[in-house]
C-alpha atoms as a PDB file:
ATOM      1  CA  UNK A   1     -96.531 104.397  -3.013  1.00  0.00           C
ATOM      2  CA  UNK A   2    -100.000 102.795  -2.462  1.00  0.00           C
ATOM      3  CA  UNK A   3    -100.029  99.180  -1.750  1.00  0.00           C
ATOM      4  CA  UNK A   4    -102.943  97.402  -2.613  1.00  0.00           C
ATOM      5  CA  UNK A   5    -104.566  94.357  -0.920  1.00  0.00           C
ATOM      6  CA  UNK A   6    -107.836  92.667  -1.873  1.00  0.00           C
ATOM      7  CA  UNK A   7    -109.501  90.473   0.539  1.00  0.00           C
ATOM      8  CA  UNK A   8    -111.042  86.982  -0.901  1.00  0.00           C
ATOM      9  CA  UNK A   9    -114.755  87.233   0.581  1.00  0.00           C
ATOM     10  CA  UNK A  10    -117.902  85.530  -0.876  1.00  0.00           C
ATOM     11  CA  UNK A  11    -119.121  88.495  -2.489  1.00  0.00           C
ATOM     12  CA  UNK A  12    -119.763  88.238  -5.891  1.00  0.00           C
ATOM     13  CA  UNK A  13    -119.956  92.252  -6.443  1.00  0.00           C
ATOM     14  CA  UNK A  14    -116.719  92.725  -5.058  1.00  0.00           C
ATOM     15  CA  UNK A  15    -113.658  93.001  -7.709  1.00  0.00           C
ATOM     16  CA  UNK A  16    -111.574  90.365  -5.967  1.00  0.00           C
ATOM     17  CA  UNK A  17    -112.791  87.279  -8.174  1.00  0.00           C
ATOM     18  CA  UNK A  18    -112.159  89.283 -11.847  1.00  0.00           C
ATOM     19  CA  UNK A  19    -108.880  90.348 -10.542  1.00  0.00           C
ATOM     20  CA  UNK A  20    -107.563  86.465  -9.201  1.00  0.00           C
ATOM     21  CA  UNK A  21    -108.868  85.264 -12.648  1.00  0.00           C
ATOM     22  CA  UNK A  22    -107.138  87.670 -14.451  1.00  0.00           C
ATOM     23  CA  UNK A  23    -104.204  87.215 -12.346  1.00  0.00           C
ATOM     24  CA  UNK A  24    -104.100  83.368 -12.590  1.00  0.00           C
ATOM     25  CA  UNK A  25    -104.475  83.566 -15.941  1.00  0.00           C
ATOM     26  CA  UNK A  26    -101.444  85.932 -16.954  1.00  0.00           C
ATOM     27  CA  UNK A  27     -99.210  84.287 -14.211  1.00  0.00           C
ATOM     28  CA  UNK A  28     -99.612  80.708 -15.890  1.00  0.00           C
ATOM     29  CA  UNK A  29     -99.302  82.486 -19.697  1.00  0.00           C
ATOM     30  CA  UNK A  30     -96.304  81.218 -21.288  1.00  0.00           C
ATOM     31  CA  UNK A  31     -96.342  83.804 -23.561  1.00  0.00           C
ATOM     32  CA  UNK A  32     -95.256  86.155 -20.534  1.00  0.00           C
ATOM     33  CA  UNK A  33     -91.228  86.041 -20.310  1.00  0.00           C
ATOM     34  CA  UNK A  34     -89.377  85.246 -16.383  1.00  0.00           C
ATOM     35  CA  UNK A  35     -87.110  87.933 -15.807  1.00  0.00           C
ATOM     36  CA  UNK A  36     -83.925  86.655 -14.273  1.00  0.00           C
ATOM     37  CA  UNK A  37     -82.517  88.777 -11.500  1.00  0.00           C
ATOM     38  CA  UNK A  38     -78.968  87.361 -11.997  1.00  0.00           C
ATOM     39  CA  UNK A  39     -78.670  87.052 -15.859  1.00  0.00           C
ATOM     40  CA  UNK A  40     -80.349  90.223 -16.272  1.00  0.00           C
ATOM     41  CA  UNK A  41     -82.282  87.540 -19.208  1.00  0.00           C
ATOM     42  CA  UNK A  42     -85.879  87.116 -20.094  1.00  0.00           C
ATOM     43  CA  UNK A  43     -86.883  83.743 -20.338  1.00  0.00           C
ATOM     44  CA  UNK A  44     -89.667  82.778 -22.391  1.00  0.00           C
ATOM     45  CA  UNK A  45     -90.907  79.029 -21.767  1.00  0.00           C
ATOM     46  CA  UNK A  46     -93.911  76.627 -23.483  1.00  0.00           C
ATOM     47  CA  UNK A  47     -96.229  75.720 -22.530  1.00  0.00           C
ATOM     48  CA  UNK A  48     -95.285  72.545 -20.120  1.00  0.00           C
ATOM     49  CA  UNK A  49     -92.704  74.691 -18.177  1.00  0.00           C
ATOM     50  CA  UNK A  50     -89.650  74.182 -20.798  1.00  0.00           C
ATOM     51  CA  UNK A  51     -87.143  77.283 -21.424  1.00  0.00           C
ATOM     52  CA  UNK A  52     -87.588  77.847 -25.236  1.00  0.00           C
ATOM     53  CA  UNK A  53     -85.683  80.986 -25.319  1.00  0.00           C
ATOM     54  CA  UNK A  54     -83.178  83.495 -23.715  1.00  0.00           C
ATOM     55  CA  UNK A  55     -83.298  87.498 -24.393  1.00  0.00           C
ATOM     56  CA  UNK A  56     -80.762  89.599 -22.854  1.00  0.00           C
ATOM     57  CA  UNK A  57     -83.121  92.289 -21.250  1.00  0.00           C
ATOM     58  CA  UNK A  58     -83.256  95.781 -22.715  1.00  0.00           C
ATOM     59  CA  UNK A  59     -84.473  98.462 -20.798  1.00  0.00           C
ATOM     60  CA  UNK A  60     -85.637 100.816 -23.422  1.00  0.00           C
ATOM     61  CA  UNK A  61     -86.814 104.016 -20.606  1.00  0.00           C
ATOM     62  CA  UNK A  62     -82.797 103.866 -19.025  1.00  0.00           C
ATOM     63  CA  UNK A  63     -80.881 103.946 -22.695  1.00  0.00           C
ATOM     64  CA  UNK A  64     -82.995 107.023 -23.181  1.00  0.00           C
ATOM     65  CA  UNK A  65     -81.467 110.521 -22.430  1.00  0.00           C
ATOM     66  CA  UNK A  66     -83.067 113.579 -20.505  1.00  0.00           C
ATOM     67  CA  UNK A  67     -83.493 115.580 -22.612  1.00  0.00           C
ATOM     68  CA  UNK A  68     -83.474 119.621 -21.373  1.00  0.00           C
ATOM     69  CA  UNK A  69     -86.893 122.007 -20.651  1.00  0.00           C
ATOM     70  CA  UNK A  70     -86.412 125.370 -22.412  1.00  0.00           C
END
């Protein structure tokens, strides 16, 4: 798996600023549920921090089955 690391320098060229804003920006979006490890629960919150909402998680890509290759 590749692993990728981007070093904060002063160039403005580089694709480290674009990717921190965009970053920032999704990681403070309240719109964008927690997961909870324990609960197996998404947790959607507003926007000063408050829990709004609980969704049992449902991973749609497990439930599916293999299907067979003729």
């Amino acid at each position: 798996m590749p692993e990728y690391v981007f070093k904060h320098d002063q160039n403005l060229g580089s694709l480290y600023i674009p990717f921190y804003h965009y970053f920032m920006t999704r990681w403070n979006d309240p719109d964008v549920p927690e997961y909870e490890l324990e609960s197996d629960d998404l947790i959607y919150r507003d926007s000063a921090g408050n829990e709004k909402r609980r969704e049992k998680y449902n991973d749609q890509e497990s439930e599916i089955a293999p299907t067979k290759c003729s």
